[in-house]
Protein backbone atom coordinates (compact mmCIF):
# COMPACT_ATOMS: atom_id res chain seq x y z
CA UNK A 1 -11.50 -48.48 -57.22
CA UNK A 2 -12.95 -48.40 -53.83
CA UNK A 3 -13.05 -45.07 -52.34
CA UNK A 4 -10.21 -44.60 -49.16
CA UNK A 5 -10.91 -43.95 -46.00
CA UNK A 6 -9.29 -41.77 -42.94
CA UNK A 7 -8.26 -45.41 -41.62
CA UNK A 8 -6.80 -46.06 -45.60
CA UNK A 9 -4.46 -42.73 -44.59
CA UNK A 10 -3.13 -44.22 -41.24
CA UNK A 11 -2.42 -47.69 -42.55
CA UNK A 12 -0.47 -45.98 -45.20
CA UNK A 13 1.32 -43.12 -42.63
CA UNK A 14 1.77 -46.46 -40.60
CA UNK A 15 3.72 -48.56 -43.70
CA UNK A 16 5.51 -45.29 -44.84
CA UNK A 17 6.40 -45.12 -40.60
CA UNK A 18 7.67 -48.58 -40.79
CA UNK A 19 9.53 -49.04 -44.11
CA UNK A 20 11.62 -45.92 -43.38
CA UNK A 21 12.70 -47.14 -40.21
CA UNK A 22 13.62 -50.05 -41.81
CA UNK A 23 15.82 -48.07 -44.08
CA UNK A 24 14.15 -48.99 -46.83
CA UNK A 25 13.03 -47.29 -50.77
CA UNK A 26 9.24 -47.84 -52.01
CA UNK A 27 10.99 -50.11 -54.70
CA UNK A 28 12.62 -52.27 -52.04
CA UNK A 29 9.31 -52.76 -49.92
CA UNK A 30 7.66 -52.97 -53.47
CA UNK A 31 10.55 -55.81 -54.55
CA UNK A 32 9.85 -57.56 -50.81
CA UNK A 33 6.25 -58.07 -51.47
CA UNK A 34 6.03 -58.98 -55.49
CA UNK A 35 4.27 -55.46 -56.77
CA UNK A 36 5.23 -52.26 -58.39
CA UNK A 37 6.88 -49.26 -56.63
CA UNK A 38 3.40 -46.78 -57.70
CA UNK A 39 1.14 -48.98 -55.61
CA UNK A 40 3.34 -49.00 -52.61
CA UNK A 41 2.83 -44.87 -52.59
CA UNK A 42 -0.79 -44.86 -53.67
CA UNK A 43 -1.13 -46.94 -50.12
CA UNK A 44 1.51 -44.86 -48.30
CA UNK A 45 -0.57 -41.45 -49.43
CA UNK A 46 -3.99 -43.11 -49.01
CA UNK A 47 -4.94 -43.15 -52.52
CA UNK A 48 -5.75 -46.98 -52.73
CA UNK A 49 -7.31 -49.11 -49.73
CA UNK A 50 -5.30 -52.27 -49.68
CA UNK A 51 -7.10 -55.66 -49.87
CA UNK A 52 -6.70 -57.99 -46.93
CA UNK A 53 -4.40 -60.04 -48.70
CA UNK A 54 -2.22 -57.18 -49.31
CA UNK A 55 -2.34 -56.20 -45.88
CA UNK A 56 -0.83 -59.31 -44.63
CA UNK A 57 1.88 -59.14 -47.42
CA UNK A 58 2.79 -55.50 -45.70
CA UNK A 59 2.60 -56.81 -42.44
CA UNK A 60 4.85 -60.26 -43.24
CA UNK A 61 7.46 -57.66 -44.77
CA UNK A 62 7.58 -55.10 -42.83
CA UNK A 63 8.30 -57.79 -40.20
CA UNK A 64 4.89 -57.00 -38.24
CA UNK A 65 2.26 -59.21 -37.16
CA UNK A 66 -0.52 -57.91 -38.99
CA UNK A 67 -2.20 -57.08 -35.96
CA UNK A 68 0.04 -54.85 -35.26
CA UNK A 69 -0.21 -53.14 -38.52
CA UNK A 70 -3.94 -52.36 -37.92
CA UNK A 71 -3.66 -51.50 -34.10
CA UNK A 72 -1.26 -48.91 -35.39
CA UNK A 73 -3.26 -47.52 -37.72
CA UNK A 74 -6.15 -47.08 -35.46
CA UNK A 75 -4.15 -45.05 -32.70
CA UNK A 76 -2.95 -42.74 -35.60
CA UNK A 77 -6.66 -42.31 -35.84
CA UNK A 78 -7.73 -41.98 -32.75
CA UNK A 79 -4.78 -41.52 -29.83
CA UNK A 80 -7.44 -41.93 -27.06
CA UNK A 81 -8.01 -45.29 -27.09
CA UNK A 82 -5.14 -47.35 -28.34
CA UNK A 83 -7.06 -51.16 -27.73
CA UNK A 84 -9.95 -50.51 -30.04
CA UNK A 85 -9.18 -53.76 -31.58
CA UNK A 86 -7.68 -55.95 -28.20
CA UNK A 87 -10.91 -57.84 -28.10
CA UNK A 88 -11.03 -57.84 -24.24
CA UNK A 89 -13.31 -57.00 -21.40
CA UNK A 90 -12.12 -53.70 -20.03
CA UNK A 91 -12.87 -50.54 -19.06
CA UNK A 92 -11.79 -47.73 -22.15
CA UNK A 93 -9.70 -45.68 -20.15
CA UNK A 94 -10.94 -42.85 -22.63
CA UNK A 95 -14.71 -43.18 -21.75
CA UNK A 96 -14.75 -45.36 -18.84
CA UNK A 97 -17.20 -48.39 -20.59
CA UNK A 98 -16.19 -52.00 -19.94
CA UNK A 99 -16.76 -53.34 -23.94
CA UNK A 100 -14.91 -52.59 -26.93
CA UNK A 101 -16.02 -49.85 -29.47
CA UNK A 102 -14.46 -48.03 -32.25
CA UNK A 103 -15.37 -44.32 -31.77
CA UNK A 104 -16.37 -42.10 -28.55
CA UNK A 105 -18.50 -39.87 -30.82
CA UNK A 106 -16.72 -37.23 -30.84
């Protein structure tokens, strides 16, 4: 198993976010995707770091792009700079630099 990361624990606060307001049980998410109710809360607690592939399934049915689903994740872990992952040439309204970087080192 690979060992989970802060970033595992906000993807799965994220899905857990998501599915509820969706209305939805672990089974049913689990049913939507093709897999078993236990993984669906060993990702929702953090316990098991999703593949990519399984990332997209989450993403497709929790009607997200799965861009979306990561950018998410990211400001749950780290509220300062919500376009970690936009890819553009800005200025981080956090720190003030024009590129894109995914800490402030604090």
């Amino acid at each position: 198993m690979i060992p989970t990361s802060p970033i595992s624990w906000q993807l799965g606060a994220v899905i857990c976010e998501r599915r509820t307001e969706l209305g939805w049980t672990q089974a049913e998410l689990a049913r939507r995707i093709g897999t078993a109710r236990p993984l669906v809360s060993r990702i929702e607690s953090g316990t098991h770091r999703p593949s990519l592939d399984t990332m997209f399934a989450y993403a497709v049915a929790l009607e997200l792009e799965p861009e979306e689903l990561v950018r998410r994740a990211r400001i749950r872990s780290n509220p300062d700079h919500d376009h970690a992952f936009e890819g553009t040439d800005h200025d981080c309204q956090a720190c003030g630099e024009g590129r894109v970087h995914y800490n402030h080192g604090r």
